[in-house]
PDB file of N, CA and C in Angstrom:
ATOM      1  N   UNK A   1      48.083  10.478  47.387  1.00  0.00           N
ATOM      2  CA  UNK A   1      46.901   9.779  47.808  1.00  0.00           C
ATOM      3  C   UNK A   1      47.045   8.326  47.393  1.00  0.00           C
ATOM      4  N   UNK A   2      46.449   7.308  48.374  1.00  0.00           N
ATOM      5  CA  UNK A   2      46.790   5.820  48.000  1.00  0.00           C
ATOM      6  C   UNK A   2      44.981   5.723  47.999  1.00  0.00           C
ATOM      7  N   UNK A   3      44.848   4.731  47.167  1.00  0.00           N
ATOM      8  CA  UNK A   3      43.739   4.111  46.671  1.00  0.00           C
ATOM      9  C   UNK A   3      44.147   3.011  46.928  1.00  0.00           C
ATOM     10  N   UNK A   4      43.558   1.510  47.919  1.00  0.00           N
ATOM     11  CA  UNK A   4      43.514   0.476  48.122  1.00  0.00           C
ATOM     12  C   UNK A   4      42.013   0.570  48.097  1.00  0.00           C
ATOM     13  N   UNK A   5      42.039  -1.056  46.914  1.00  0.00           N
ATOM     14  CA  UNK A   5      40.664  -1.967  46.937  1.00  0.00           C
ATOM     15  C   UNK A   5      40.769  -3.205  46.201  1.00  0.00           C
ATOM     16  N   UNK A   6      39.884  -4.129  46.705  1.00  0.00           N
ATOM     17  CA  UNK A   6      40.133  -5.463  46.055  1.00  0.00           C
ATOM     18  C   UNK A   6      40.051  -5.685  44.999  1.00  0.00           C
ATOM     19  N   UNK A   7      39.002  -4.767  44.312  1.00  0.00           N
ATOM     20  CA  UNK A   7      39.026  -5.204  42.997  1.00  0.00           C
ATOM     21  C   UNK A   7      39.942  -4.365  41.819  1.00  0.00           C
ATOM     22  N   UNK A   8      40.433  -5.456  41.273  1.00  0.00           N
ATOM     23  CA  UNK A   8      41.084  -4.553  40.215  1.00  0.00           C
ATOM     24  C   UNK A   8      40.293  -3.756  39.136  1.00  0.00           C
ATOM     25  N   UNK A   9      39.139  -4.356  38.884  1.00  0.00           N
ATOM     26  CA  UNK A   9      38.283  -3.802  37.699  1.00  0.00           C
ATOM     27  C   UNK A   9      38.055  -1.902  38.745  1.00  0.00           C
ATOM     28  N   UNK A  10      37.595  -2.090  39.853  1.00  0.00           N
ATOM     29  CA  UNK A  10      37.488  -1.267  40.026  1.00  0.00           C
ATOM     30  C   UNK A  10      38.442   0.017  40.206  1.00  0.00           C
ATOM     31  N   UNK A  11      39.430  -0.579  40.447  1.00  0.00           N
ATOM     32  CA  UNK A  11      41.004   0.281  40.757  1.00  0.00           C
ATOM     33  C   UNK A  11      41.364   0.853  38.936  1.00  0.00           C
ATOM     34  N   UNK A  12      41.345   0.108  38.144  1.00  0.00           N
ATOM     35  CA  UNK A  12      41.481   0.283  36.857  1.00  0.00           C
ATOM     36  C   UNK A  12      40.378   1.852  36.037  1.00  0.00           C
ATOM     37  N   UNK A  13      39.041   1.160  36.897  1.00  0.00           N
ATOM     38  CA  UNK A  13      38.435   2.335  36.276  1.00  0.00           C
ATOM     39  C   UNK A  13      38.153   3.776  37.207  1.00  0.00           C
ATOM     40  N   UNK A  14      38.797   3.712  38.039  1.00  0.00           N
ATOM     41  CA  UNK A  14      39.080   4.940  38.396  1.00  0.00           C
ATOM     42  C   UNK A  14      40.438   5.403  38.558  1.00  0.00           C
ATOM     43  N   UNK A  15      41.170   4.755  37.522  1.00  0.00           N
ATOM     44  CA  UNK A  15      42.480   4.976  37.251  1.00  0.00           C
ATOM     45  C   UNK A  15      42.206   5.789  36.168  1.00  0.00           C
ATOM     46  N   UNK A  16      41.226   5.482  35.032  1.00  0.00           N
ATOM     47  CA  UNK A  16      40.946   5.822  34.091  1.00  0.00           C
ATOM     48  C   UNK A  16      40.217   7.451  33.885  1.00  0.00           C
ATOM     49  N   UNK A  17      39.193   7.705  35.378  1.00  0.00           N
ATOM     50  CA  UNK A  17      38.463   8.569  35.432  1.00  0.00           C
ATOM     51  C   UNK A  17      39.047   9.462  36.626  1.00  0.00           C
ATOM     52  N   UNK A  18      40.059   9.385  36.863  1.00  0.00           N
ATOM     53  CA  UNK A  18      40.435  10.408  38.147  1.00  0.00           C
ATOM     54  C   UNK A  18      41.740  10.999  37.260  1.00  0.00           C
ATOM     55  N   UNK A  19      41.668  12.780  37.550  1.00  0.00           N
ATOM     56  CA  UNK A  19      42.176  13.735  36.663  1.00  0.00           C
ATOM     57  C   UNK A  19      43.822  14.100  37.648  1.00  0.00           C
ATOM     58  N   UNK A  20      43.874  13.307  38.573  1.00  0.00           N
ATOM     59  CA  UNK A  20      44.644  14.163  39.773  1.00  0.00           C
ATOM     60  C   UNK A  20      45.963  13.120  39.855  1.00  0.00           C
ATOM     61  N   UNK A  21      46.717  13.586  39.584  1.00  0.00           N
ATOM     62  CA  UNK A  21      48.715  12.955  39.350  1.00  0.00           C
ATOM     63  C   UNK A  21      49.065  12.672  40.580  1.00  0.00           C
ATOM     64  N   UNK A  22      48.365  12.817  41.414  1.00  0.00           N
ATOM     65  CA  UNK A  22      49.236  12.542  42.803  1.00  0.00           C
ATOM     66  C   UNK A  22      48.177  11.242  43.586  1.00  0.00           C
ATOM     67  N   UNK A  23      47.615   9.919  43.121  1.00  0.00           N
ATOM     68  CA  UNK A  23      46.922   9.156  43.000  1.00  0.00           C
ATOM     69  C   UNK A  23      47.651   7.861  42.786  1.00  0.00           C
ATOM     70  N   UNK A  24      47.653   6.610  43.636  1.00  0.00           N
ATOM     71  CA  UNK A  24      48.828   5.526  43.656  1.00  0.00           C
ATOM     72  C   UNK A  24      47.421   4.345  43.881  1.00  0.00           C
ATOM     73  N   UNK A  25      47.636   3.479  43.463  1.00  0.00           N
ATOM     74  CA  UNK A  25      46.175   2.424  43.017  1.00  0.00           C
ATOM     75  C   UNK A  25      47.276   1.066  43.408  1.00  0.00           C
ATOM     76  N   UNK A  26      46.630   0.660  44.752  1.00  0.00           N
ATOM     77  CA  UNK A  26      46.975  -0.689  45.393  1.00  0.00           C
ATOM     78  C   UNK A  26      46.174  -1.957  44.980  1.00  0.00           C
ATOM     79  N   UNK A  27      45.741  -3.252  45.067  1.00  0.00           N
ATOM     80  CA  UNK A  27      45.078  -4.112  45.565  1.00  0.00           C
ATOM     81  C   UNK A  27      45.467  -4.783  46.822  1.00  0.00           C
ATOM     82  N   UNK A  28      44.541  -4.695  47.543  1.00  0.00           N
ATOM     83  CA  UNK A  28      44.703  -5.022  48.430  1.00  0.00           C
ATOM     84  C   UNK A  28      43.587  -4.482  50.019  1.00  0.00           C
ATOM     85  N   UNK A  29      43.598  -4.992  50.950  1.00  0.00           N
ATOM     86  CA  UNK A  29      42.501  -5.062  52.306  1.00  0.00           C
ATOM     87  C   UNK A  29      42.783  -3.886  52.495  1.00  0.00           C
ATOM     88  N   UNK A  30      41.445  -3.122  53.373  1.00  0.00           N
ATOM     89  CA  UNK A  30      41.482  -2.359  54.362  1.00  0.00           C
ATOM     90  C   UNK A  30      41.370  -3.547  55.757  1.00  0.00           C
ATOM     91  N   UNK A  31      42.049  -4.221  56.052  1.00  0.00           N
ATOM     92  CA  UNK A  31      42.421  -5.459  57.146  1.00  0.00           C
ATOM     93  C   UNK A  31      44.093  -5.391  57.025  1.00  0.00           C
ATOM     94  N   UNK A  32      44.537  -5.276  56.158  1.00  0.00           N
ATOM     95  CA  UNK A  32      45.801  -5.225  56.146  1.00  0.00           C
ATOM     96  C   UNK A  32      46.363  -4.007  55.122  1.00  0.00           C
ATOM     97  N   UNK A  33      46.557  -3.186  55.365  1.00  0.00           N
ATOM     98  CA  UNK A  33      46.914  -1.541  55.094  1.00  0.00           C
ATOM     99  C   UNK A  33      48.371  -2.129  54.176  1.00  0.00           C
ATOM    100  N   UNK A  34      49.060  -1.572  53.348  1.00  0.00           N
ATOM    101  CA  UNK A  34      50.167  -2.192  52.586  1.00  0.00           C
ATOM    102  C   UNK A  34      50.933  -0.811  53.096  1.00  0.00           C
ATOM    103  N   UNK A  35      50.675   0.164  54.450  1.00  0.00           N
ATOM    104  CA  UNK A  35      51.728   1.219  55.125  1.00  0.00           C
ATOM    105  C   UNK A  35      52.368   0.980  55.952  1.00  0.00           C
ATOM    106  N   UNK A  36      53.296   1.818  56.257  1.00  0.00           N
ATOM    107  CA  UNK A  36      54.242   1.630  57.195  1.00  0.00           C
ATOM    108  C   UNK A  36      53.159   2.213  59.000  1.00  0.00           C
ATOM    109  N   UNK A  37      53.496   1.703  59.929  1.00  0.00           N
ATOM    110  CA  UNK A  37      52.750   2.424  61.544  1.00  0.00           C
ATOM    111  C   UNK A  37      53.058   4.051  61.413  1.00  0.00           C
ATOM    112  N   UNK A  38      52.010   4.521  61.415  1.00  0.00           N
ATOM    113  CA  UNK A  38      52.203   6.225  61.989  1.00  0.00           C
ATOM    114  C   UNK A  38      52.374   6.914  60.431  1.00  0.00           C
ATOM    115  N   UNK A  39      51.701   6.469  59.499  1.00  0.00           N
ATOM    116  CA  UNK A  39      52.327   7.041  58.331  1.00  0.00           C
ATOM    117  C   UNK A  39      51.382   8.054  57.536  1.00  0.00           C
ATOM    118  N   UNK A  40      50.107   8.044  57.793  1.00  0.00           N
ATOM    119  CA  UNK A  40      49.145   8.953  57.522  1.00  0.00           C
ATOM    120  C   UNK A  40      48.315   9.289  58.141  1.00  0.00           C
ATOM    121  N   UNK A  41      48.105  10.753  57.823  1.00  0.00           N
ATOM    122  CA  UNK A  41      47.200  11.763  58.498  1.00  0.00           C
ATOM    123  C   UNK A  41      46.167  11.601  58.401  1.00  0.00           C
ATOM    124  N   UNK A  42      45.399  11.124  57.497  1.00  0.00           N
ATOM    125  CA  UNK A  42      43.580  10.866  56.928  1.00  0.00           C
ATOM    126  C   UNK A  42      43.529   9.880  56.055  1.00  0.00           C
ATOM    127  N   UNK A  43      42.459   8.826  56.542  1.00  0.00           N
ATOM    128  CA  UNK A  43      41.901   7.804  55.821  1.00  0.00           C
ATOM    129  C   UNK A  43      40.280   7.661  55.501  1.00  0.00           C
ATOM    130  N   UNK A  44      40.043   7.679  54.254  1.00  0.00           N
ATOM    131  CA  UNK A  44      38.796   7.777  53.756  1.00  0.00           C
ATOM    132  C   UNK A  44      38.841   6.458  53.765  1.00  0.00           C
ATOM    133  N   UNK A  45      37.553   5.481  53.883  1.00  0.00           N
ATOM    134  CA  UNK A  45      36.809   4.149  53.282  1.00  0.00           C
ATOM    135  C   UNK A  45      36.091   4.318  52.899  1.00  0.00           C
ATOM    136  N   UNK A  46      35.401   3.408  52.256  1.00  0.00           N
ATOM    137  CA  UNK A  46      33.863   2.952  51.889  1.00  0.00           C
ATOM    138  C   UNK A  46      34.247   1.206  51.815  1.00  0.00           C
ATOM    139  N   UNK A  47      33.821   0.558  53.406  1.00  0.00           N
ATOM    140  CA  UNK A  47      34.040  -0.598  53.580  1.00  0.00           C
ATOM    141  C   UNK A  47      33.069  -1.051  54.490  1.00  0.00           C
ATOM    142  N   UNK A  48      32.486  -1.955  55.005  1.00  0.00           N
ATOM    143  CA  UNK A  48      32.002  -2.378  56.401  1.00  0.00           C
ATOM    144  C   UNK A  48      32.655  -2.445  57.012  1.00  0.00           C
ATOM    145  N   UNK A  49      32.721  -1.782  58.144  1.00  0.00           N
ATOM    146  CA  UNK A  49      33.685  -1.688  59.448  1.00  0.00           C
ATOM    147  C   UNK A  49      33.969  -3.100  60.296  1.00  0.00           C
ATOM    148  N   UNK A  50      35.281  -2.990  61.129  1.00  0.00           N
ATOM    149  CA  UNK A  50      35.155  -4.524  61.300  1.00  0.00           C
ATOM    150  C   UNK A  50      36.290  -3.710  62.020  1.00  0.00           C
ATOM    151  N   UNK A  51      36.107  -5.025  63.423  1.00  0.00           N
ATOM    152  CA  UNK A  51      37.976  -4.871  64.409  1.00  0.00           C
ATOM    153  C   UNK A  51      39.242  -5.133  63.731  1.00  0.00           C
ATOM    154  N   UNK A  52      38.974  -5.755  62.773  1.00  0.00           N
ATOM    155  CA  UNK A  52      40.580  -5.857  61.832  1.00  0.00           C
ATOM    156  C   UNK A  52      40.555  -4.235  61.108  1.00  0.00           C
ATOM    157  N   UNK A  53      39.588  -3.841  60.757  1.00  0.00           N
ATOM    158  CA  UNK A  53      39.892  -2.628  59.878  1.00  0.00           C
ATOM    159  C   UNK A  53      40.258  -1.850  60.661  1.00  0.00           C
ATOM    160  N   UNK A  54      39.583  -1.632  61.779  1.00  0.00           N
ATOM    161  CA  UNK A  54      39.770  -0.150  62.355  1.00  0.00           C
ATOM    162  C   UNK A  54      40.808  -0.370  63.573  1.00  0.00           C
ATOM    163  N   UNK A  55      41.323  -1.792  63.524  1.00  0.00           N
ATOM    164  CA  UNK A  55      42.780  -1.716  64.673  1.00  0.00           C
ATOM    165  C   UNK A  55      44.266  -1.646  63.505  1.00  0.00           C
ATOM    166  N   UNK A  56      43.702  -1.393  62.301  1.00  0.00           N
ATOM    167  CA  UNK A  56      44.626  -1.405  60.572  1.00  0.00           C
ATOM    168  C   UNK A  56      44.824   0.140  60.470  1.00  0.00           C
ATOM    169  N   UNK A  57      43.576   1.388  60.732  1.00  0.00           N
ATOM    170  CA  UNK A  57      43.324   2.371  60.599  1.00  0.00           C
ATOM    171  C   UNK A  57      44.301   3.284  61.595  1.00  0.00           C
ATOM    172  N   UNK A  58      44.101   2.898  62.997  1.00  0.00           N
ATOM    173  CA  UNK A  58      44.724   2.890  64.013  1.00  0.00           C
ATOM    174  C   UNK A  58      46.293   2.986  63.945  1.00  0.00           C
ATOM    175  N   UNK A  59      47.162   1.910  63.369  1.00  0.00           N
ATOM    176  CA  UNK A  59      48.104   1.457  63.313  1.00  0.00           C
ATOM    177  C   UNK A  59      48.661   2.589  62.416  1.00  0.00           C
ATOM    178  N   UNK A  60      47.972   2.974  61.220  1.00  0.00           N
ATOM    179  CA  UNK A  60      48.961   3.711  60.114  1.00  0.00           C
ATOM    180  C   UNK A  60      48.590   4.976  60.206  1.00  0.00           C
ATOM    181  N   UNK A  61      47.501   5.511  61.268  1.00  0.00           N
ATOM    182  CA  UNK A  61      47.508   6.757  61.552  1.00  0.00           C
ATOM    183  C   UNK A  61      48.320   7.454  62.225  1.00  0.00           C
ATOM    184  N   UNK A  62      48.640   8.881  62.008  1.00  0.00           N
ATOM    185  CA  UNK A  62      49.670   9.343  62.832  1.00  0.00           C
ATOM    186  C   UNK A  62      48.715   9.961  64.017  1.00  0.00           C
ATOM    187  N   UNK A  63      49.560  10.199  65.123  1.00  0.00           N
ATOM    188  CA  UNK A  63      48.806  11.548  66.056  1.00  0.00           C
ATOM    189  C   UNK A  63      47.818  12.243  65.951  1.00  0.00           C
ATOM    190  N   UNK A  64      46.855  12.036  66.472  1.00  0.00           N
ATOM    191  CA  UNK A  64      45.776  13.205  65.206  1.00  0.00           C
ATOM    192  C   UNK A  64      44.840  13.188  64.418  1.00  0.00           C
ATOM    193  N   UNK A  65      45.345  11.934  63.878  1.00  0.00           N
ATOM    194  CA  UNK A  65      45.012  11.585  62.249  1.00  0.00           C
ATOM    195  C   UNK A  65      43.514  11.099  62.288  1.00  0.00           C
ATOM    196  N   UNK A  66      42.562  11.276  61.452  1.00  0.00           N
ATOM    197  CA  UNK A  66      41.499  10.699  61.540  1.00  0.00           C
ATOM    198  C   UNK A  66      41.219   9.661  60.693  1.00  0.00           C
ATOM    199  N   UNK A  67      39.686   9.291  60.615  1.00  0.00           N
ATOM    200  CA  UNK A  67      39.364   8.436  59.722  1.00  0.00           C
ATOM    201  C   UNK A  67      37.615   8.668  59.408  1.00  0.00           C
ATOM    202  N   UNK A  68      37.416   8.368  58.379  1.00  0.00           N
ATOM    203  CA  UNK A  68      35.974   8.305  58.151  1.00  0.00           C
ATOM    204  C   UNK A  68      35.677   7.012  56.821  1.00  0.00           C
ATOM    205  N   UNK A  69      35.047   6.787  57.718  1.00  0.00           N
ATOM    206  CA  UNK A  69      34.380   5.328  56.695  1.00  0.00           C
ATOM    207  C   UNK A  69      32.645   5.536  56.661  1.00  0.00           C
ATOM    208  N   UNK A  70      32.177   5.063  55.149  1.00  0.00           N
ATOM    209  CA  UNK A  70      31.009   5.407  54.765  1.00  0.00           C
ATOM    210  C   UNK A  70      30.363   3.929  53.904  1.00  0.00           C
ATOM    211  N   UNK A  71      29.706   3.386  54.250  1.00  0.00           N
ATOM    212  CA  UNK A  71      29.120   2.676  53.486  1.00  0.00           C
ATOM    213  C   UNK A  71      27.691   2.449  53.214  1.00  0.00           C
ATOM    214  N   UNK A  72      26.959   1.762  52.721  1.00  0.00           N
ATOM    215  CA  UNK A  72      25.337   1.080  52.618  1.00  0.00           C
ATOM    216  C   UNK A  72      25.498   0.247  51.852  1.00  0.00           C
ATOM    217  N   UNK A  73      23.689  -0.303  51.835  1.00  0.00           N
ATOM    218  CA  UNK A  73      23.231  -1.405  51.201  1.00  0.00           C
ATOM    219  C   UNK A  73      22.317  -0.703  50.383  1.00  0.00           C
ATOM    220  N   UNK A  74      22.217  -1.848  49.380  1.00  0.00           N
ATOM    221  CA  UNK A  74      20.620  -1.290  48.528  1.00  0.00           C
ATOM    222  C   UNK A  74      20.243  -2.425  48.813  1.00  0.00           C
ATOM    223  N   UNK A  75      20.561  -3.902  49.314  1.00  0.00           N
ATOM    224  CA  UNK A  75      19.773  -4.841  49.701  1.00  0.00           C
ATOM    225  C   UNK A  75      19.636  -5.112  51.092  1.00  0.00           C
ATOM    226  N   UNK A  76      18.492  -4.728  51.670  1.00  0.00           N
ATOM    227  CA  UNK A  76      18.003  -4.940  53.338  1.00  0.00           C
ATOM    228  C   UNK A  76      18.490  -6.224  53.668  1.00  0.00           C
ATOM    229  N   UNK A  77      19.163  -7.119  53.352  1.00  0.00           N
ATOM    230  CA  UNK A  77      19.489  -8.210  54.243  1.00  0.00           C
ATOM    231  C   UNK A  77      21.354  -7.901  54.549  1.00  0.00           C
ATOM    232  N   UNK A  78      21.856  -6.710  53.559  1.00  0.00           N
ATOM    233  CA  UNK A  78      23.195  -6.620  53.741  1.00  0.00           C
ATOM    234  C   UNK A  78      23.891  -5.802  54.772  1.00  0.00           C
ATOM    235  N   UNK A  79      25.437  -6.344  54.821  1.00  0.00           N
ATOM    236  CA  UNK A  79      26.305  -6.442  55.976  1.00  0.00           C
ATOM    237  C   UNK A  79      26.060  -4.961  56.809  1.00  0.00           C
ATOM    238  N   UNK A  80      25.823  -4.120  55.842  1.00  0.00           N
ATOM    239  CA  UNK A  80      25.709  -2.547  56.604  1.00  0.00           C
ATOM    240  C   UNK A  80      24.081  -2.846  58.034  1.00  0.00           C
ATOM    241  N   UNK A  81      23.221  -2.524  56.877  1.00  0.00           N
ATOM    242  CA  UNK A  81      22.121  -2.661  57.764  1.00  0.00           C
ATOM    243  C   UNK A  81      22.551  -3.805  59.327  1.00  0.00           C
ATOM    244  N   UNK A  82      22.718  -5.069  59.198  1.00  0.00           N
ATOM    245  CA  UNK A  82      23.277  -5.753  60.191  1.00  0.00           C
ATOM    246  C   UNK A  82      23.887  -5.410  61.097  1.00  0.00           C
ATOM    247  N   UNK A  83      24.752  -4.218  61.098  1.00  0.00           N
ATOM    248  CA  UNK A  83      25.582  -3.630  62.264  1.00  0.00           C
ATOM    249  C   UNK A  83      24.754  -2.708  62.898  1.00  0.00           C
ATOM    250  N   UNK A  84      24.591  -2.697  64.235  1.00  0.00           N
ATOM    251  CA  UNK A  84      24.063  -1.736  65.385  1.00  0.00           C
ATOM    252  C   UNK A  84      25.515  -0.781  65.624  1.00  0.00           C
ATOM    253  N   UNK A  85      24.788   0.555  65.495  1.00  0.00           N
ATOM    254  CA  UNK A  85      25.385   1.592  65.296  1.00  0.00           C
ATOM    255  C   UNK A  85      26.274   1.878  66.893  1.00  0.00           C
ATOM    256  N   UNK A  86      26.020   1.293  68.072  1.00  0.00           N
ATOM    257  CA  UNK A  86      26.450   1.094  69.145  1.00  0.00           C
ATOM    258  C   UNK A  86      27.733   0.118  69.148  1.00  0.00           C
ATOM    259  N   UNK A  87      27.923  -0.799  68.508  1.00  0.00           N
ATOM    260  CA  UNK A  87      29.152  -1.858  68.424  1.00  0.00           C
ATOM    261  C   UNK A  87      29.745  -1.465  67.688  1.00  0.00           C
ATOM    262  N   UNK A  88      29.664  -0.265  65.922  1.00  0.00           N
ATOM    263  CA  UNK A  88      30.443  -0.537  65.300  1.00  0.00           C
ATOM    264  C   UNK A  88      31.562   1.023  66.210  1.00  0.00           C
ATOM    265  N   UNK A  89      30.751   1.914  67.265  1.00  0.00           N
ATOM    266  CA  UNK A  89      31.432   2.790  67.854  1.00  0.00           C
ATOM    267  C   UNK A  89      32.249   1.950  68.872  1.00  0.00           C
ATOM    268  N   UNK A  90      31.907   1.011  69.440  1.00  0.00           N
ATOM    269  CA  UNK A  90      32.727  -0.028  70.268  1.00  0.00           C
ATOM    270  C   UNK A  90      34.083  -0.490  69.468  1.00  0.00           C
ATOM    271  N   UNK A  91      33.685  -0.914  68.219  1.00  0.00           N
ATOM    272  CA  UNK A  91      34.962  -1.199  67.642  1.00  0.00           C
ATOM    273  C   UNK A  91      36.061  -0.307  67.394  1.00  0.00           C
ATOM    274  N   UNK A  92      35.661   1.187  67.201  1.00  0.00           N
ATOM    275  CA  UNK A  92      36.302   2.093  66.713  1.00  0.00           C
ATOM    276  C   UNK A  92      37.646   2.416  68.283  1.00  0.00           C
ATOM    277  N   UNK A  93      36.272   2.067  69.339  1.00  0.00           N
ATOM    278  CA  UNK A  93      36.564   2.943  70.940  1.00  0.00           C
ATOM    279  C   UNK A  93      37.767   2.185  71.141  1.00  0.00           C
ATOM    280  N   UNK A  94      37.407   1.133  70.522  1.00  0.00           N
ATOM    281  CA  UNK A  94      38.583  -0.561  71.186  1.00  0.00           C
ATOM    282  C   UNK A  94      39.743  -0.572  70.793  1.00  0.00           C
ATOM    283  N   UNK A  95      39.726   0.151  69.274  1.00  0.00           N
ATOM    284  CA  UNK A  95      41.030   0.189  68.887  1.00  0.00           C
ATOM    285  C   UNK A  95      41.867   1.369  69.087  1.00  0.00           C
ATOM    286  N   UNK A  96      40.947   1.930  69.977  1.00  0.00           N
ATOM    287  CA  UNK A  96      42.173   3.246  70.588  1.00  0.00           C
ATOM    288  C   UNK A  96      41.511   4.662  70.161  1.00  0.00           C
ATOM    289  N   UNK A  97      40.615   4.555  69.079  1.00  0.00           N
ATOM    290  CA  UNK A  97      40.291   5.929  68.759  1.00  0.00           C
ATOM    291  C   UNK A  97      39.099   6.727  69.619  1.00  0.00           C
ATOM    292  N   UNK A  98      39.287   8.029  70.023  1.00  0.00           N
ATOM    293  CA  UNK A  98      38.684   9.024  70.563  1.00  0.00           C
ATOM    294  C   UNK A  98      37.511   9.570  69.377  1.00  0.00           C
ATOM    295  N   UNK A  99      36.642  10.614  70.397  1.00  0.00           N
ATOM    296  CA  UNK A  99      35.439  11.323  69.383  1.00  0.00           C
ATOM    297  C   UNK A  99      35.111  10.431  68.200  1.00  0.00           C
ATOM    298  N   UNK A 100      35.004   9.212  68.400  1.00  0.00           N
ATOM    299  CA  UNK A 100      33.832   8.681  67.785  1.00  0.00           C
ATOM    300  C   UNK A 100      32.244   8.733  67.269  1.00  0.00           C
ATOM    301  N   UNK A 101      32.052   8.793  65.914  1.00  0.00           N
ATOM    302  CA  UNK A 101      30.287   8.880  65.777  1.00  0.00           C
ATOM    303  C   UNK A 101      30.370   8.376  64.803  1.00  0.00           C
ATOM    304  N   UNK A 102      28.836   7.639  65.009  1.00  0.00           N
ATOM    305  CA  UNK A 102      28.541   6.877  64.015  1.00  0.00           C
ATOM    306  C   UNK A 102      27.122   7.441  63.583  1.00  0.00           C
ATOM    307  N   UNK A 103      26.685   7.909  62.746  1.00  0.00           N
ATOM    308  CA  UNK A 103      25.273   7.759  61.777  1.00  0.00           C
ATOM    309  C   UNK A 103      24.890   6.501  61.062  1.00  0.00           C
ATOM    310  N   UNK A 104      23.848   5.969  61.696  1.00  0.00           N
ATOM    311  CA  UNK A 104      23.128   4.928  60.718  1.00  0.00           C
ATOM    312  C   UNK A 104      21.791   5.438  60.345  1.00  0.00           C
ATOM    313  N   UNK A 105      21.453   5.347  58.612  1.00  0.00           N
ATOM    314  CA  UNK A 105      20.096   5.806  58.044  1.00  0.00           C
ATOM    315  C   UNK A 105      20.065   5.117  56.916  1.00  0.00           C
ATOM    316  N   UNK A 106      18.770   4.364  57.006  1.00  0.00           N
ATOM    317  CA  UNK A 106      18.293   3.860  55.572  1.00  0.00           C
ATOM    318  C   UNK A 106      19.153   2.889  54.861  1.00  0.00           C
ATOM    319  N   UNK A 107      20.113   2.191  55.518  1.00  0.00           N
ATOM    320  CA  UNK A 107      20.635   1.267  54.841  1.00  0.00           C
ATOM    321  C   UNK A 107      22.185   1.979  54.961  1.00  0.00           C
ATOM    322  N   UNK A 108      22.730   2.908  55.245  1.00  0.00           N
ATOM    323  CA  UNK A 108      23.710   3.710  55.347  1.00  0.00           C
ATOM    324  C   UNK A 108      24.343   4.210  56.365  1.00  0.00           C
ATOM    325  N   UNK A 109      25.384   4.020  56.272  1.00  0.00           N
ATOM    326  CA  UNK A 109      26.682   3.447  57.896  1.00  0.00           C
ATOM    327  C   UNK A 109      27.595   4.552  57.949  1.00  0.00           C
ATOM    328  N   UNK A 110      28.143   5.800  58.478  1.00  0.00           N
ATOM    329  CA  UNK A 110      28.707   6.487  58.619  1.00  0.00           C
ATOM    330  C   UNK A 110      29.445   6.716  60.031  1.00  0.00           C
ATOM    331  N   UNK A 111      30.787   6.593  59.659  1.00  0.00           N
ATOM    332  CA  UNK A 111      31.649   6.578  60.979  1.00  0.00           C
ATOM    333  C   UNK A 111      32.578   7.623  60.783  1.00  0.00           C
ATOM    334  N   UNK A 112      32.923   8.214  61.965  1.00  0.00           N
ATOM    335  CA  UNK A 112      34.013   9.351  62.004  1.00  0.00           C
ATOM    336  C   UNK A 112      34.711   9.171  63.499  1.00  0.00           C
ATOM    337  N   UNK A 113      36.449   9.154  63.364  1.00  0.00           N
ATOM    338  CA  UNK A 113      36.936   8.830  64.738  1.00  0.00           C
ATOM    339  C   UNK A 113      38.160   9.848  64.633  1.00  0.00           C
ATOM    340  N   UNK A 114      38.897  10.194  65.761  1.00  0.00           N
ATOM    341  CA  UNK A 114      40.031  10.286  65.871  1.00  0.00           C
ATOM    342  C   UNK A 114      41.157   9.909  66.666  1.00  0.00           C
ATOM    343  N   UNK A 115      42.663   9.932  65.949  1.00  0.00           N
ATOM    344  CA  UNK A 115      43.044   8.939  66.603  1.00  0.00           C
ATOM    345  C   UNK A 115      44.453  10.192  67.781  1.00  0.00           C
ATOM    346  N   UNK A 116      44.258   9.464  69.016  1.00  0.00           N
ATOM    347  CA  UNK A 116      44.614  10.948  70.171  1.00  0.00           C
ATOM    348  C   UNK A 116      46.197  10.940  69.931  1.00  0.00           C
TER     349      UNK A 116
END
């Protein structure tokens, strides 16, 4: 399992609190994936979705492969709430992926795609 995220504080402390040996801790974008094209089967996020991410998602998925990204706000003016749940399935559609859905509730962004 690869763990990419920007922050190091955060990569550090769930370096600290995750029990499982098979766990590899990057810095670095979900905009720019640090994989090779076609190289994994399933990608978890917790990011705001965006056409760089999910044409990134696309790229290092294999055949098949899905993705699910999950995020929110606890502050009503943030980036989640802002996205209409109709464009961020546009973005997903654009970059190639099939069976797309998106849930938006309460400040909370849930996407699920696959890639054909």
């Amino acid at each position: 399992m690869l763990v990419v995220d920007r922050s190091v504080d955060a990569l550090e402390h769930l370096r600290k609190t995750t029990t499982a040996s098979n766990v590899f801790y990057l810095v670095g974008s979900m905009d720019v994936l640090p994989l090779t094209d076609t190289s994994a089967d399933e990608i978890l996020a917790a990011v705001v979705p965006s056409g760089e991410a999910a044409a990134e998602f696309f790229r290092v998925l294999r055949p098949g492969g899905r993705v699910a990204v999950a995020t929110g706000d606890e502050d009503d003016t943030g980036p989640a709430l802002n996205l209409d749940a109709h464009e961020v399935e546009r973005l997903f559609s654009d970059a190639g992926f099939t069976a797309v859905t998106v849930a938006a509730a309460q400040g909370r962004l849930a996407v699920a795609a696959r890639k054909p």
